[in-house]
Protein backbone atom coordinates (compact mmCIF):
# COMPACT_ATOMS: atom_id res chain seq x y z
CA UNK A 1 -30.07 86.89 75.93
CA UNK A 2 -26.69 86.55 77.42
CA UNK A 3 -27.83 83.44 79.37
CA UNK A 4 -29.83 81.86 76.52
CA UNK A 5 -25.97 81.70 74.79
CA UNK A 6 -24.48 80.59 77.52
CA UNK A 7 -27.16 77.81 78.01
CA UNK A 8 -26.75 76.61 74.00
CA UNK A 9 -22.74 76.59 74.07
CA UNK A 10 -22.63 74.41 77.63
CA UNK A 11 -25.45 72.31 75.63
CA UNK A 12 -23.46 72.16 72.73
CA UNK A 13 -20.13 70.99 74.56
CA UNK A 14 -22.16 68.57 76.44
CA UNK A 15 -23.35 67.04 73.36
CA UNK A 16 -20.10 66.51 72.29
CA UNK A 17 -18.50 65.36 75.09
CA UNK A 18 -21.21 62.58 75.91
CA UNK A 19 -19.58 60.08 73.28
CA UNK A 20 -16.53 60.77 74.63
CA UNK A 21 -17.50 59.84 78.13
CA UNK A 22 -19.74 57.40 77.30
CA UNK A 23 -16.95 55.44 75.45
CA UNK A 24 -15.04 55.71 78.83
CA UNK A 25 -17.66 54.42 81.21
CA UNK A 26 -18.64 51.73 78.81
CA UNK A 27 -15.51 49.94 77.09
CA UNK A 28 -14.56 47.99 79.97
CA UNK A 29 -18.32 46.67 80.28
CA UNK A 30 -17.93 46.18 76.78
CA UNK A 31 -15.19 43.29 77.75
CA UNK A 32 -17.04 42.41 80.25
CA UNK A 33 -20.09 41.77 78.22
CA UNK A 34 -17.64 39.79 75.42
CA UNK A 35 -16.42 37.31 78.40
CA UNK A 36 -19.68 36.55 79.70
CA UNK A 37 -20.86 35.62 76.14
CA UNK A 38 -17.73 33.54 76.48
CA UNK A 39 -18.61 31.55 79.40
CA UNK A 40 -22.55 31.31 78.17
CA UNK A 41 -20.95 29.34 75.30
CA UNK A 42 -19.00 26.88 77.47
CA UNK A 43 -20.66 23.85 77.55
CA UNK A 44 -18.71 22.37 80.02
CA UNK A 45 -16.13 23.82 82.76
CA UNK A 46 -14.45 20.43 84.40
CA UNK A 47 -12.79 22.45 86.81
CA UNK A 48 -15.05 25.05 87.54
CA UNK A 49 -12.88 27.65 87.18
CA UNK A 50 -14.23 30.24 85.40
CA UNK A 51 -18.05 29.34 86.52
CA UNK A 52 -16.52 30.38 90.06
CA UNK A 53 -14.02 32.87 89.03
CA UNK A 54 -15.78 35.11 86.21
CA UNK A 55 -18.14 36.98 88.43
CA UNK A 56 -19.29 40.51 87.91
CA UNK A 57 -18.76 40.93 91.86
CA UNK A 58 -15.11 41.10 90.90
CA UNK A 59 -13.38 43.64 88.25
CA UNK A 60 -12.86 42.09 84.89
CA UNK A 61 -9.13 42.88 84.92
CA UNK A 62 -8.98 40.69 88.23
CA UNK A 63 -10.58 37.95 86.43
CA UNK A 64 -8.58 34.25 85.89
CA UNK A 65 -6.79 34.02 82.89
CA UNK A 66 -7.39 37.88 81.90
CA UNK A 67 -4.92 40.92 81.77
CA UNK A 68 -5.71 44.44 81.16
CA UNK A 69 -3.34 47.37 80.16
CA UNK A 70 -2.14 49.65 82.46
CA UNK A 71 -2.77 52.62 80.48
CA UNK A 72 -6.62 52.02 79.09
CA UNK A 73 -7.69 49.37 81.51
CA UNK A 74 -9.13 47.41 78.96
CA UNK A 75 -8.28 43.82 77.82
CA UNK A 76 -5.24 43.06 75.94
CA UNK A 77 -4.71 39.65 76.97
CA UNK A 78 -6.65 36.36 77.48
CA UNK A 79 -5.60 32.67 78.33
CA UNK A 80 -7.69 30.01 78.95
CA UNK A 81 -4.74 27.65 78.22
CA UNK A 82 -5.50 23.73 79.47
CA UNK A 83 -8.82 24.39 81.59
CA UNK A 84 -10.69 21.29 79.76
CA UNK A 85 -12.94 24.17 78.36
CA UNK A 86 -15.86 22.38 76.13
CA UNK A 87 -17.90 24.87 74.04
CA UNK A 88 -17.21 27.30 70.92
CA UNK A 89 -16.30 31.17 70.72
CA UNK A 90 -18.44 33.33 70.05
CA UNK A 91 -18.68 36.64 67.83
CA UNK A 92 -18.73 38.66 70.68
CA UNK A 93 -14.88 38.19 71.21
CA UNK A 94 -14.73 40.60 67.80
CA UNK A 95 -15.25 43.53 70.84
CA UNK A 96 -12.51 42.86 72.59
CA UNK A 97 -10.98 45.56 70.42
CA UNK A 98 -7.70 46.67 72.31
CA UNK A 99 -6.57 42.38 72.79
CA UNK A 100 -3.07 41.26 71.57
CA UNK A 101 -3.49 38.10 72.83
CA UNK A 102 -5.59 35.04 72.23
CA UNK A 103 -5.10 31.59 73.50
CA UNK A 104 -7.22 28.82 73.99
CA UNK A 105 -4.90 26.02 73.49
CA UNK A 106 -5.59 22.55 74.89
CA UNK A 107 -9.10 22.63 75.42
CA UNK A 108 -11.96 20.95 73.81
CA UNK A 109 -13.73 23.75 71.58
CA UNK A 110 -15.64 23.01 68.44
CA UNK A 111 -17.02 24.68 65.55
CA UNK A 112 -15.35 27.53 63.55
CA UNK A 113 -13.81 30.25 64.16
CA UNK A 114 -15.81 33.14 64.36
CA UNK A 115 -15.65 36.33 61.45
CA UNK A 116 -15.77 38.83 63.91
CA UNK A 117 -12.39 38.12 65.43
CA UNK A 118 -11.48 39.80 61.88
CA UNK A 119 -11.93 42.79 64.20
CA UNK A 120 -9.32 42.17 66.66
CA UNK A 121 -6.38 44.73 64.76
CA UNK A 122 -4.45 44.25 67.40
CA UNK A 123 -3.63 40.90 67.76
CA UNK A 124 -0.32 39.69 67.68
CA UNK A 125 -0.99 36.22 69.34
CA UNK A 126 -3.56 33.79 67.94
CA UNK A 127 -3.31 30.04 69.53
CA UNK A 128 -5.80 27.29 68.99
CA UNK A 129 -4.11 24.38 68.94
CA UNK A 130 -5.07 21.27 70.28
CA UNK A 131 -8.94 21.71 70.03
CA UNK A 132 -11.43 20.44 67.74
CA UNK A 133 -11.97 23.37 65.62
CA UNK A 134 -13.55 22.64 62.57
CA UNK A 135 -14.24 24.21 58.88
CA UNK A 136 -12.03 26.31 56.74
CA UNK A 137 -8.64 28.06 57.70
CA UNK A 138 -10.24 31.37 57.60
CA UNK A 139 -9.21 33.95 54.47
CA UNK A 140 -9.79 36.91 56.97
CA UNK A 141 -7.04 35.74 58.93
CA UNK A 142 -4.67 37.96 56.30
CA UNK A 143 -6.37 40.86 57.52
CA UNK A 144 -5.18 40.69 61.26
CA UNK A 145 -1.53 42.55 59.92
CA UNK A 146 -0.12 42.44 63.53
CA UNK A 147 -0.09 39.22 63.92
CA UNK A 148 3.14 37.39 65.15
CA UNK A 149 2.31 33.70 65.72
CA UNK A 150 -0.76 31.77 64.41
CA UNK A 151 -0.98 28.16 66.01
CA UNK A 152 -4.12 25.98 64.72
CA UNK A 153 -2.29 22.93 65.22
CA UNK A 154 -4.03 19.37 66.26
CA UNK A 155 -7.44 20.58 64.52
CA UNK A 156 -10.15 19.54 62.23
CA UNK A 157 -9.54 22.36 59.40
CA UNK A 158 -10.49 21.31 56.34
CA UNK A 159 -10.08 23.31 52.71
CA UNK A 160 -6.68 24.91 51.54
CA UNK A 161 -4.46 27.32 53.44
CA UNK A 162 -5.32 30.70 51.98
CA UNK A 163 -3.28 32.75 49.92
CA UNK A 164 -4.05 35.79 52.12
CA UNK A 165 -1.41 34.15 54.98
CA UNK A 166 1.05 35.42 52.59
CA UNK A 167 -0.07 39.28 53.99
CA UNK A 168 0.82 38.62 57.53
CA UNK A 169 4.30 40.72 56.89
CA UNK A 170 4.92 40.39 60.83
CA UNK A 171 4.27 36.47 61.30
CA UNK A 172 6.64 34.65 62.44
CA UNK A 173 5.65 31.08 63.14
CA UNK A 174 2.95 29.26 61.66
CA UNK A 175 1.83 26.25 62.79
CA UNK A 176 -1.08 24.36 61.07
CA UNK A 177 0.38 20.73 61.77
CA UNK A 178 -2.28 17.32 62.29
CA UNK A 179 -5.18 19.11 60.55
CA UNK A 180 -6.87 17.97 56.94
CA UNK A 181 -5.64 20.60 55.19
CA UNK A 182 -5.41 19.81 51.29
CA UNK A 183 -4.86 21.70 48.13
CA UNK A 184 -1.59 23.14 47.04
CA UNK A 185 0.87 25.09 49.77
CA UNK A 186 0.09 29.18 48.53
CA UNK A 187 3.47 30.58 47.29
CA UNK A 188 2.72 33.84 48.85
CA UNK A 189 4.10 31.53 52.17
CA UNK A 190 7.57 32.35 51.48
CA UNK A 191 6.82 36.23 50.81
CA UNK A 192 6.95 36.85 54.54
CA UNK A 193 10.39 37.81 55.35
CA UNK A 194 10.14 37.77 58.82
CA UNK A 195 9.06 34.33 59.07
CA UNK A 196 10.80 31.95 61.83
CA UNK A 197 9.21 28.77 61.85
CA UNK A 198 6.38 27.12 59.39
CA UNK A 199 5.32 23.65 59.97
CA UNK A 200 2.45 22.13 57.82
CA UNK A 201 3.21 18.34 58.36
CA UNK A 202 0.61 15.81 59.18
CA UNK A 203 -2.08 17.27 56.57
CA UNK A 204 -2.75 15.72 53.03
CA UNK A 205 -1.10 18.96 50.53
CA UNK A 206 -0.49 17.67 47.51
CA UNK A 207 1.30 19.63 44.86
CA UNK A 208 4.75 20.86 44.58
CA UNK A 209 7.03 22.77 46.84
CA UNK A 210 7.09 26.31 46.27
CA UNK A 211 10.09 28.51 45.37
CA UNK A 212 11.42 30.89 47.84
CA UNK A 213 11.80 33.89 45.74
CA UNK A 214 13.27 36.33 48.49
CA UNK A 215 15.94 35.56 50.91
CA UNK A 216 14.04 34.63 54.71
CA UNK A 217 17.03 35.24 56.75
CA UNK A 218 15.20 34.50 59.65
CA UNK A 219 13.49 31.09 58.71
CA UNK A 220 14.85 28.06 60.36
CA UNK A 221 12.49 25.57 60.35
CA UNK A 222 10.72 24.15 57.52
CA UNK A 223 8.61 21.22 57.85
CA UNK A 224 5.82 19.96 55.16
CA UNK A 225 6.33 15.76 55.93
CA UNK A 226 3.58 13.42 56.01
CA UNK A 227 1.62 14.95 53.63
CA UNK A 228 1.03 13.65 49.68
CA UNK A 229 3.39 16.67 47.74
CA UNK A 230 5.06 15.40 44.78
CA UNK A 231 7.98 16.87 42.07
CA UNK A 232 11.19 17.70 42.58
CA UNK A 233 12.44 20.12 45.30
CA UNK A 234 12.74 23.67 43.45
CA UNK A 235 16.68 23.84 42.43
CA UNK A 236 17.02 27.22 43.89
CA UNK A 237 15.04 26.85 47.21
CA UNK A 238 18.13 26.87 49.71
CA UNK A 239 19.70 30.10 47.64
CA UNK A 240 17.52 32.25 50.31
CA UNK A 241 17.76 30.47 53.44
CA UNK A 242 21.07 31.01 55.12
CA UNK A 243 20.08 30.47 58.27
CA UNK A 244 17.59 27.32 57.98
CA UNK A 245 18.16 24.95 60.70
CA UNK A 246 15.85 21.91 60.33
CA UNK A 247 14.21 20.52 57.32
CA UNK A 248 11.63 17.58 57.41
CA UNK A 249 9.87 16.59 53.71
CA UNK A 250 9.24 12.90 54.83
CA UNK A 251 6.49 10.62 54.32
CA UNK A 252 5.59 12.45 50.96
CA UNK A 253 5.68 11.41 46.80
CA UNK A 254 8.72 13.59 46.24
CA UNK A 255 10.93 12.53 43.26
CA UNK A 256 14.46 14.09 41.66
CA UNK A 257 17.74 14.78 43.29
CA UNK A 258 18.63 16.09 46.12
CA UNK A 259 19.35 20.01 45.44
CA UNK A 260 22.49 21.54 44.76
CA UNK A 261 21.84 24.71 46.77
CA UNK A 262 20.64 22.57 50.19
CA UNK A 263 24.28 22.82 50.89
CA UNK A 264 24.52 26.13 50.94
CA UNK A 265 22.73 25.76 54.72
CA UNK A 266 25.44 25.97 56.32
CA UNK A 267 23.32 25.87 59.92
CA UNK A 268 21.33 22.79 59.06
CA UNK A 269 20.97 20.18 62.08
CA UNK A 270 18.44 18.04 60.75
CA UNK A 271 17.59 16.65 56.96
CA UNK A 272 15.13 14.56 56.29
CA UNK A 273 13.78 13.10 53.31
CA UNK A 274 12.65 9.64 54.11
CA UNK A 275 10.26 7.66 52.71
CA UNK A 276 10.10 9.92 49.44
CA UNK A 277 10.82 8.40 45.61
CA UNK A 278 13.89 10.50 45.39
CA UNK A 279 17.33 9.55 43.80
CA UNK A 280 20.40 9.92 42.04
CA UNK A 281 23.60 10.09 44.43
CA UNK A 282 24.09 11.41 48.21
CA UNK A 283 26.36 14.46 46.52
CA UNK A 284 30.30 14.99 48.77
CA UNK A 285 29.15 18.50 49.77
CA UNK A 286 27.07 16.74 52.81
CA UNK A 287 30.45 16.71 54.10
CA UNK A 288 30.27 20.70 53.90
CA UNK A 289 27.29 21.31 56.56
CA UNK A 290 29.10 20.76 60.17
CA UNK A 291 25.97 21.14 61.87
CA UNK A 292 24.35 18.31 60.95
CA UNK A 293 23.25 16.28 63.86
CA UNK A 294 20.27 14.10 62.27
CA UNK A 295 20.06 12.57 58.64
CA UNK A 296 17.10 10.89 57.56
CA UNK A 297 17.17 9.65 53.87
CA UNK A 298 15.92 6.06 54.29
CA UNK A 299 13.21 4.23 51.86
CA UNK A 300 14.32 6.55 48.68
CA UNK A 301 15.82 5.37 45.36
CA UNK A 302 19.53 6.68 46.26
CA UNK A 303 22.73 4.68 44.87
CA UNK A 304 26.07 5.04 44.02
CA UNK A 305 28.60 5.32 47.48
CA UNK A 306 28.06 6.86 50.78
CA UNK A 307 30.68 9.71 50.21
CA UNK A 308 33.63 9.59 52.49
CA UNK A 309 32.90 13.45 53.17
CA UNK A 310 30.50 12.14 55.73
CA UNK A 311 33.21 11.91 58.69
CA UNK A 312 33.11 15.51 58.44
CA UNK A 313 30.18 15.77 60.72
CA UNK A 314 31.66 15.44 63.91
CA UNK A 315 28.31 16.46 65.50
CA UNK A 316 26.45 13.71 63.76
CA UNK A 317 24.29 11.44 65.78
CA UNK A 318 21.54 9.86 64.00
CA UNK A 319 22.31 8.78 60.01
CA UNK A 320 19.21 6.81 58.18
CA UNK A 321 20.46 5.56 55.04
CA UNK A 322 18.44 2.27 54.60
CA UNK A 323 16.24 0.61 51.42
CA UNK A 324 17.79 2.65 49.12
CA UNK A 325 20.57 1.22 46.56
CA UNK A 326 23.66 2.68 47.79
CA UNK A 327 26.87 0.21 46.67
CA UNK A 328 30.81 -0.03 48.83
CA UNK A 329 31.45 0.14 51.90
């Protein structure tokens, strides 16, 4: 009787502890399993690197371009940076669930990005630039909260930026330049307060600027040119952005005046509004910003004089001031 109990409780503990130790003997071959997909889907490898180097004769953790923690062993990290890579990722990368890392910049990969990268929770790094990813910026891209830095520059995204960007509380740069992205920019942009950097130029937005309805005290570069927004710049933009650095709005259909609160950046280096339909007067409080190094105003509808103000900027090298309708000296 006695060993009849003692048989059903080490039967019992062994059934529990099976998951347990099956989830340790298997996650790394899980990775494993999620790279070799990987390379399946490479359709070419110019410099053979991973055809030679991702072998199962090696551990994954030795593999090129891969780093593993030194606590779990599993992958957090992958960079296949400027290999020449030509294929597309597949949904297998969703099970690379402890990664915080993700780039595949400069390479030649197609298609879209896969849904089941929705599954990577950890991920604080996502770069794709400089591919030829295709489709839609995906929505599920809000749902990846720990992300820090999303680079799909020098794409072939198509379809408006999604709203659900505006969830990425942590993000910090966001760089979506030389794609055809259209539609309006989502307002929920400037609800990330610990935003840095946000460049959207190069796409065809249309629409109007967004307010910033919060102060960004960390965002210091803003640049939306070359794209087809129109309307004035909100009055009240530059209320929230102490620290802003660089703004480029070029090469768009903006109209109105230049805003009273721009001048209230006192770290702006560059301005640049050329080639907009914007007017009324170049106001005396340019004089104001000192670190102004780069003004681009040219091919607008400005008049009235150059303000004097302007010898201020003592670290000013670069002033564009041409075809607009500015009278005096």
């Amino acid at each position: 009787m006695g060993n009849t109990f003692l048989n059903l409780a080490l039967l019992i503990i062994f059934h529990f502890s099976m998951p347990t130790f099956s989830m340790k003997f298997t996650t790394i071959l899980t990775d494993q399993s999620a790279l070799l997909a990987l390379k399946d889907h490479f359709i070419h490898d110019p410099k053979n690197v991973l055809t030679i180097n991702w072998s199962t004769s090696a551990p994954v953790c030795n593999w090129f371009g891969v780093s593993c923690g030194s606590k779990h062993r599993r992958v957090t990290a992958l960079d296949l940076t400027g290999l020449g890579l030509v294929g597309t990722l597949p949904p297998h990368l969703g099970n690379l669930s402890f990664l915080s890392l993700l780039f595949v910049t400069n390479n030649s990969f197609y298609s879209g990005l896969p849904v089941q990268l929705s599954n990577l929770r950890r991920l604080k790094y996502l770069s794709c630039g400089n591919n030829s990813f295709s489709g839609e910026i995906p929505s599920w891209l809000g749902s990846l909260t720990e992300l820090r830095r999303l680079f799909l520059y020098q794409n072939n995204f198509k379809g408006v930026i999604p709203f659900s960007l505006g969830y990425l509380s942590k993000l910090e740069i966001l760089s979506l330049y030389e794609n055809q992205v259209s539609g309006s920019i989502p307002s929920s942009i400037f609800n990330v307060s610990s935003l840095q950097k946000i460049d959207l130029s190069d796409n065809t937005l249309s629409g109007s600027i967004p307010s910033v309805p919060r102060a960004l005290l960390s965002l210091e570069l803003i640049d939306f040119a070359s794209n087809n927004l129109s309307g004035h710049i909100p009055k009240d933009m530059f209320d929230h952005l102490p620290n802003l650095k660089e703004l480029s709005l070029g090469l768009n259909l903006l109209s109105g005046t230049i805003p009273a609160s721009l001048f209230k950046c006192k770290e702006l280096q560059l301005l640049s509004l050329v080639y907009n339909k914007m007017e009324g007067s170049l106001p005396i409080e340019i004089g104001n910003l000192s670190m102004l190094q780069y003004i681009y105003i040219g091919r607008n509808h400005f008049e009235g004089e150059i303000p004097k103000q302007i010898v201020n900027l003592t670290l000013l090298t670069l002033f564009d001031c041409c075809q607009n309708n500015f009278t005096g000296e």
